[in-house]
Protein backbone atom coordinates (compact mmCIF):
# COMPACT_ATOMS: atom_id res chain seq x y z
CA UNK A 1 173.53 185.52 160.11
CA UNK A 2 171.13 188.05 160.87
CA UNK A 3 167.47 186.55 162.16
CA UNK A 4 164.10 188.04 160.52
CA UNK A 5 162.00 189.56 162.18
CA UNK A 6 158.46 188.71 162.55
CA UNK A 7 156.82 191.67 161.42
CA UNK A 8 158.60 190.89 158.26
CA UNK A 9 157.79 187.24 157.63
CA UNK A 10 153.96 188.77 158.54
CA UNK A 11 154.32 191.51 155.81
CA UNK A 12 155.81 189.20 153.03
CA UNK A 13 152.90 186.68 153.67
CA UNK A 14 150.13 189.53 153.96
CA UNK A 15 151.75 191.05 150.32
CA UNK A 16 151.30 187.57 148.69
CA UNK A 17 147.48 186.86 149.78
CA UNK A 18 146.47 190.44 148.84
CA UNK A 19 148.57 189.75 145.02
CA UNK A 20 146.61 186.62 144.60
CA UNK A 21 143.09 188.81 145.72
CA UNK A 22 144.52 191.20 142.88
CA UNK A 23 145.15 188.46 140.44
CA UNK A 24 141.44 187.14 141.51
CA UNK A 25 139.63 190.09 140.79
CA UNK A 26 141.60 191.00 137.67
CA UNK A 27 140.68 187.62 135.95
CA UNK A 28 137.04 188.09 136.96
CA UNK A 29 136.61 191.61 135.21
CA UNK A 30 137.90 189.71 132.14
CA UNK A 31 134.82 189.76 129.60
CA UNK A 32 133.79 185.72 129.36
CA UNK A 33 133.33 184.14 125.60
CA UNK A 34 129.65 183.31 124.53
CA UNK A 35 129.04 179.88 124.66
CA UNK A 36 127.38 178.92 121.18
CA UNK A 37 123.79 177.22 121.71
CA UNK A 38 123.25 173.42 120.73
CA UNK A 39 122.12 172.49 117.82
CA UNK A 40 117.86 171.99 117.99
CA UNK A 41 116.87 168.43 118.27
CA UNK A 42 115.72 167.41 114.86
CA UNK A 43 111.73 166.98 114.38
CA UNK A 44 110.05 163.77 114.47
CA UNK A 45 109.15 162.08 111.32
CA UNK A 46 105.20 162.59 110.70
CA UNK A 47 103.31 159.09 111.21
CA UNK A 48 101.88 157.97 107.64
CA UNK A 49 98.39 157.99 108.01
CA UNK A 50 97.38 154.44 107.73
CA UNK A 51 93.88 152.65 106.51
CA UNK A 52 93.05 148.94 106.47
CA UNK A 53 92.98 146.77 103.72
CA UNK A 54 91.08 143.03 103.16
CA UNK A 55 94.24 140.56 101.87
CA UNK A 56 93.71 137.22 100.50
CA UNK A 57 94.84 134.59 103.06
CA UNK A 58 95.05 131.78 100.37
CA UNK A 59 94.72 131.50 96.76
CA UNK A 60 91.74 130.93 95.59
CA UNK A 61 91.12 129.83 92.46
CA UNK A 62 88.21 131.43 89.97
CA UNK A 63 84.60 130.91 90.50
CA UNK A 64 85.23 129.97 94.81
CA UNK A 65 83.16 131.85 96.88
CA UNK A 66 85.27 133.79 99.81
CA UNK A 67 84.63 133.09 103.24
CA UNK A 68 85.94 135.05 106.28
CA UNK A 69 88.77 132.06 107.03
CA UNK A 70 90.04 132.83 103.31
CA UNK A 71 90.76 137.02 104.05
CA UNK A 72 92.83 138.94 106.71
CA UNK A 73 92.72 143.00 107.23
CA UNK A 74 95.91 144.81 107.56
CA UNK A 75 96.99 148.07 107.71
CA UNK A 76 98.76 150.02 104.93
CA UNK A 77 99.66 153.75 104.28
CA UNK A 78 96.97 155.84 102.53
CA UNK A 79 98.89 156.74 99.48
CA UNK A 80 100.16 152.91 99.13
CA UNK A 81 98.66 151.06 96.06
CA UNK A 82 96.89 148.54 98.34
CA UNK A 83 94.74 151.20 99.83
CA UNK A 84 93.30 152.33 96.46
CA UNK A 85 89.94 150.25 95.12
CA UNK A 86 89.61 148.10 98.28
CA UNK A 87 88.01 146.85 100.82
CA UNK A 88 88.05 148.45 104.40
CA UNK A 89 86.24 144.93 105.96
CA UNK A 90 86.40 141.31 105.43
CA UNK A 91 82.30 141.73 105.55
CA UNK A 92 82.18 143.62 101.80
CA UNK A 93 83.91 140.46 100.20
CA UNK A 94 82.20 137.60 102.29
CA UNK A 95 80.05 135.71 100.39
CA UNK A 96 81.29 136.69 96.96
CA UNK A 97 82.39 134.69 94.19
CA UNK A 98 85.24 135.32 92.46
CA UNK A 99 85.74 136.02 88.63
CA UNK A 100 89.63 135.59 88.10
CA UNK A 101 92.14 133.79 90.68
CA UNK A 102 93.56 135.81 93.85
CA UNK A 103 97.16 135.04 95.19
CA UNK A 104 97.53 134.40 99.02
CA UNK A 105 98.73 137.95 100.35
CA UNK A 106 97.06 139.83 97.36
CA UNK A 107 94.54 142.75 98.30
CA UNK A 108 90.71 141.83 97.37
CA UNK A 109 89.64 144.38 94.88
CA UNK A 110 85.72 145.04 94.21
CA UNK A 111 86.92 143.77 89.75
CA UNK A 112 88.18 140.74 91.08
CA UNK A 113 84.75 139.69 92.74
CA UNK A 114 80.90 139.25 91.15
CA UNK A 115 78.39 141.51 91.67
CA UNK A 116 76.64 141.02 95.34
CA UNK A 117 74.20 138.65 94.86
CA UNK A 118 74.86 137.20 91.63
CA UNK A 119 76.09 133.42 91.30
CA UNK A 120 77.63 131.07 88.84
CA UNK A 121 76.00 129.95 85.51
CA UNK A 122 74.23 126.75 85.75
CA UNK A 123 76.49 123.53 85.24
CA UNK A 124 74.75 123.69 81.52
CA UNK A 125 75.89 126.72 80.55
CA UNK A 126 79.13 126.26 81.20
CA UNK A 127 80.14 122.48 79.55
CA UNK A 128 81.59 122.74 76.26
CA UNK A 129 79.75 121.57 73.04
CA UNK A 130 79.15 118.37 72.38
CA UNK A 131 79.94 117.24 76.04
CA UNK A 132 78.29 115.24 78.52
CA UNK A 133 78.66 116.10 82.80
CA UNK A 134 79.32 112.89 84.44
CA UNK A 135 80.30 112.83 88.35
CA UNK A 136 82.98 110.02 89.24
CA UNK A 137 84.51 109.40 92.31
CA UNK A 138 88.06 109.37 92.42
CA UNK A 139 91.24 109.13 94.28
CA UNK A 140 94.59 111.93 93.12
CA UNK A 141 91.64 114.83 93.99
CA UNK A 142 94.28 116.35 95.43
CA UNK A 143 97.50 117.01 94.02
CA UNK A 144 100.21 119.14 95.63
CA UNK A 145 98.10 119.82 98.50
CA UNK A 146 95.50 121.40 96.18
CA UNK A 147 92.14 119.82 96.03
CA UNK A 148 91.17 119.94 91.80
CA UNK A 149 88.81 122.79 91.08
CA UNK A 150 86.65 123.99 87.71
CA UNK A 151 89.02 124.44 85.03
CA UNK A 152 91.57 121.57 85.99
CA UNK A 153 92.27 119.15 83.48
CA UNK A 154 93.22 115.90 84.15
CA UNK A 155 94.10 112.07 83.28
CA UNK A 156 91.98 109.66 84.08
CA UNK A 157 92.95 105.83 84.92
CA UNK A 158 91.48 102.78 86.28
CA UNK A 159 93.41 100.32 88.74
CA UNK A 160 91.65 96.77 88.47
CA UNK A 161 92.40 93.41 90.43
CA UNK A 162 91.62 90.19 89.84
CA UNK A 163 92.15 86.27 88.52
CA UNK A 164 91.78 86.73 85.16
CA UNK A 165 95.35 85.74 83.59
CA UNK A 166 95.19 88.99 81.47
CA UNK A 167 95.05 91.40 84.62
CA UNK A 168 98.03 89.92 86.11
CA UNK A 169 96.41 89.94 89.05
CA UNK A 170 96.70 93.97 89.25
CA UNK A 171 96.39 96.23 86.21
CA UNK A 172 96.48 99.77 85.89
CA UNK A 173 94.87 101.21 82.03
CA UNK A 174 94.49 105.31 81.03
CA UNK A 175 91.01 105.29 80.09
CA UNK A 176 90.65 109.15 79.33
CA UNK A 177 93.49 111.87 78.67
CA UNK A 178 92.99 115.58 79.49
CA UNK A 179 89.42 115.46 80.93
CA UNK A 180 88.29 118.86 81.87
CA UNK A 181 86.59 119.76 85.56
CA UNK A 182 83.50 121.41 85.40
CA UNK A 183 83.22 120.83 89.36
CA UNK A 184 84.52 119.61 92.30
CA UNK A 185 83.67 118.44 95.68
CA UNK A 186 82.38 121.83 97.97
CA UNK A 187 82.98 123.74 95.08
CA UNK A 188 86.50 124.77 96.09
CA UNK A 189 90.62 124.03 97.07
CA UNK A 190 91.53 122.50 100.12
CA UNK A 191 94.80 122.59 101.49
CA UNK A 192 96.12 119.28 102.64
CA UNK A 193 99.21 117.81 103.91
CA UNK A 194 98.59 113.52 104.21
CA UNK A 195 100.98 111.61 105.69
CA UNK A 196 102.67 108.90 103.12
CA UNK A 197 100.96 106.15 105.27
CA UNK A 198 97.57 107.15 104.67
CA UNK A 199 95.11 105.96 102.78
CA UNK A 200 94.11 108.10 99.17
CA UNK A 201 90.47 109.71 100.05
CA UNK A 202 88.54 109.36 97.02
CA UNK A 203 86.83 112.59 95.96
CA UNK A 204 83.49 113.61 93.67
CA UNK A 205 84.43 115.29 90.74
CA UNK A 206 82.57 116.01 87.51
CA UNK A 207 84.20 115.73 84.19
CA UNK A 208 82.49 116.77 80.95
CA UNK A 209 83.15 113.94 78.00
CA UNK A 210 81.16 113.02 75.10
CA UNK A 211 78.68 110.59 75.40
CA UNK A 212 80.38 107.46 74.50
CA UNK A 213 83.37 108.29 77.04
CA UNK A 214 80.48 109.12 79.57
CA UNK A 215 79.63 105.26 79.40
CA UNK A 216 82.96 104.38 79.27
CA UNK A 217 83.70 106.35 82.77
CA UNK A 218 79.92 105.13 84.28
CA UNK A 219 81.36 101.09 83.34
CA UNK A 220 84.53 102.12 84.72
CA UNK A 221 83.05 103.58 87.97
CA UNK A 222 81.78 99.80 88.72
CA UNK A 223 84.69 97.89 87.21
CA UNK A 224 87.33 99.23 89.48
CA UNK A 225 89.16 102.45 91.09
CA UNK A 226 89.36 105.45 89.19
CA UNK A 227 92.29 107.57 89.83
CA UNK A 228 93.05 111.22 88.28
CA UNK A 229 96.30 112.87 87.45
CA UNK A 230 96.79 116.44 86.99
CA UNK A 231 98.06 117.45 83.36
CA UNK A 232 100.21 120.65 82.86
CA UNK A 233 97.84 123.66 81.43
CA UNK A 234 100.59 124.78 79.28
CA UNK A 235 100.51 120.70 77.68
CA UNK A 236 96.66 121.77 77.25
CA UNK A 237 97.11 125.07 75.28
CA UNK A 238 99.93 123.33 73.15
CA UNK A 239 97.05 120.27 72.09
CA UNK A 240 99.70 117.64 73.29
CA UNK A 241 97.41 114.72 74.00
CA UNK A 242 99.37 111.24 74.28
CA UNK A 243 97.06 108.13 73.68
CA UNK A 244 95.38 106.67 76.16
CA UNK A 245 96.88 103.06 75.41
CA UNK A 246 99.57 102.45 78.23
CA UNK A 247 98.42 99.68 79.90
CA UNK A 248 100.67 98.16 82.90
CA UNK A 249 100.10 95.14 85.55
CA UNK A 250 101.57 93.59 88.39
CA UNK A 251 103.88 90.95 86.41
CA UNK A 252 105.14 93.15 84.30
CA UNK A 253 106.10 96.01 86.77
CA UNK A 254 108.17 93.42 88.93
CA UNK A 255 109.27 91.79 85.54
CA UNK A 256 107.88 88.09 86.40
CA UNK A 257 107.60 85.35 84.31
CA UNK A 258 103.88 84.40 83.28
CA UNK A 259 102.43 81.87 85.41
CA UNK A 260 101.51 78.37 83.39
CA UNK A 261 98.09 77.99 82.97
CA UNK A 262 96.33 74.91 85.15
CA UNK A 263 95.85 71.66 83.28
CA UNK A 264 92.21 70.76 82.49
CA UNK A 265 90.88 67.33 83.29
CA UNK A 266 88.08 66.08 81.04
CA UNK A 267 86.04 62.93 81.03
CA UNK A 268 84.23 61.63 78.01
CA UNK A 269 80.93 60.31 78.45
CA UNK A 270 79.37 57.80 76.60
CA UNK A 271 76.18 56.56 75.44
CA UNK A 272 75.47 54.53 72.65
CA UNK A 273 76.69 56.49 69.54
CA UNK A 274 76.82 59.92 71.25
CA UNK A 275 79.61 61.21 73.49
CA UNK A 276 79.49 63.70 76.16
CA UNK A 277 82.94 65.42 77.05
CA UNK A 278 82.99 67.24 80.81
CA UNK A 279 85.87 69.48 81.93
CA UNK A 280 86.82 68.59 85.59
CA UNK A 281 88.19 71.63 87.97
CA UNK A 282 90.91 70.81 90.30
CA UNK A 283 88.66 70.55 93.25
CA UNK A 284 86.19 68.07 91.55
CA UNK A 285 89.69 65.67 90.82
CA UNK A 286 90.66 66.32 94.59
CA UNK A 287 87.64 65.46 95.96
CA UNK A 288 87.07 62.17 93.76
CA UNK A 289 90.79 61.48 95.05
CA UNK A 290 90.11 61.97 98.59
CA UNK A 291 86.88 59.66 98.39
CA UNK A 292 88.41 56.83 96.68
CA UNK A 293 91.73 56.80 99.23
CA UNK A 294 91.61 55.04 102.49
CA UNK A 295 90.65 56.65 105.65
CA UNK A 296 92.49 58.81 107.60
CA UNK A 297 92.78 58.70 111.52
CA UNK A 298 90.50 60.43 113.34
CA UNK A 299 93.27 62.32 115.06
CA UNK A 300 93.09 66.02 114.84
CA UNK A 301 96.23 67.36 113.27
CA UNK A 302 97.32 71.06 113.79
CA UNK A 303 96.87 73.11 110.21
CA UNK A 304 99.53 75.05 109.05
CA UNK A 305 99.36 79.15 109.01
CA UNK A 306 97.60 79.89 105.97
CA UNK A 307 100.12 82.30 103.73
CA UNK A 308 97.97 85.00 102.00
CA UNK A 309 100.60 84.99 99.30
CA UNK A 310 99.64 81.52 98.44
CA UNK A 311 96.27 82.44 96.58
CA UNK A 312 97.81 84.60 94.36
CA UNK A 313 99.73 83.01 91.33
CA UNK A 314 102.86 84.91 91.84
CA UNK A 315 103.30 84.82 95.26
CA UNK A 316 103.19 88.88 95.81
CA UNK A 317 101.30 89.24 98.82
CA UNK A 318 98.75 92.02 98.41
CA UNK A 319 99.50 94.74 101.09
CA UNK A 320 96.67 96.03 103.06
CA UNK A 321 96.69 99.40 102.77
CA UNK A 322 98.80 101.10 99.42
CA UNK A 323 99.08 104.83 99.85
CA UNK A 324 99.81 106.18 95.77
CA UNK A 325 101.58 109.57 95.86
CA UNK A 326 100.69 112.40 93.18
């Protein structure tokens, strides 16, 4: 076999590089596509233009005069329906009074208020014909965690304890039904949440009844506790008033048996023709007992516990404290 030569492995090698310079410089001169451009970046939405608005931050109820705790100020685009026949700041509707009621999170309008400076009709003007104002205190002022305001109506009952066989020993009696509120204690709502365990806070309220209910409530004031119970406005614009005759007690809520009544002791006294007849207690009999039997020792004996439930006919021991729950 015949050997190459070197000049001819040089020349074979030297042929390739300058066909792959060729090749090189062939592909360059080639024209080059157009890239197409990216698409533009789309344009940020414009910012509404926003304004502040005063909000309600609780309900009030008509005729409550606003204070800065009871508004908020947010902000709310310009062409929004909150921003139209507002208020800009809490200071244009401090100190107003308001006509209608205003829902928590509602926007304070300038209809919804009086006019600056002007203030509610005198307690006169605004009882209904033919009705007396009388201010009770109370305990059920507030229901629901509202405190009762103007325009409430409400039942009226009075709890009563005592000895007298008929009360059995606690008794409970609707005195009034669908009393209207002409005014309540600082003239507006407050929100409340009481624990079960408290005691009821009794509240000032003033009702307006005619005159012979006014004494009734005035008697009632110094007979016993007067408690009121809210009554559904749409029972008030129907006219469904229930008599105020439900009467309950003690004895009859637990269902016990009525209690004997104590024999009577009487003596008859006489002198000559004419007799004299006296009624003896139990403690008169005792203590003519105890005198006339012989002496005891002198010896101090322990006395038992006394049971509260003892003094009370039934035996149901009065509790404490009674929390009622409206």
């Amino acid at each position: 076999m015949k050997r190459i030569s070197p000049a001819t492995v040089t020349f074979g090698v030297m042929a390739i590089v300058l066909g792959l310079v060729a090749a090189y410089v062939v592909r360059q001169s080639w024209p080059k596509p157009i890239a197409a451009p990216p698409p533009p970046a789309p344009a940020p939405a414009p910012k509404p233009d926003l304004v502040p608005v005063v909000f309600a931050r609780v309900n009030l109820p008509v005729h409550t005069r606003v204070s800065a705790a009871d508004l908020y100020v947010a902000h709310v685009a310009k062409d929004a329906k909150a921003a139209h026949g507002t208020f800009r700041g809490p200071s244009l509707a401090e100190g107003r009074i308001t006509t209608q009621t205003i829902r928590a999170g509602q926007a304070i309008r300038d209809e919804y208020l009086m006019e600056i400076g002007a203030a509610l009709p005198d307690l006169a003007e605004r009882l209904p014909p033919g009705t007396r104002a009388v201010t009770i205190e109370v305990e059920g002022a507030d229901t629901g965690g509202k405190k009762l305001s103007e325009g409430d109506y409400v039942d009226l009952a009075m709890t009563v304890e005592g000895t007298h066989p008929d009360l059995g020993e606690v008794m409970t009696r609707t005195l009034l039904r669908s009393v209207l509120v002409v005014d309540a204690q600082a003239d507006r709502p407050l929100v409340r949440r009481t624990k079960p365990t408290e005691d009821p806070q009794p509240s000032m309220i003033t009702v307006a009844v005619n005159p012979s209910d006014a004494n009734k409530l005035i008697v009632a004031e110094r007979t016993g506790t007067l408690v009121a119970t809210l009554v559904s406005l749409k029972d008030v614009e129907a006219g469904l008033v229930a008599p105020a005759d439900d009467i309950i007690t003690r004895r009859e809520l637990l269902g016990l048996k009525e209690v004997p009544a104590p024999k009577r002791f009487t003596i008859e006294k006489w002198s000559g023709t004419n007799v004299q007849v006296f009624e003896m207690s139990d403690d008169r009999i005792r203590e003519s007992r105890e005198v006339g039997a012989p002496r005891r020792s002198e010896v101090q004996t322990s006395q038992p516990a006394k049971d509260d439930a003892a003094a009370i006919p039934s035996g149901v021991k009065v509790p404490a404290a009674v929390a009622a729950a409206y």
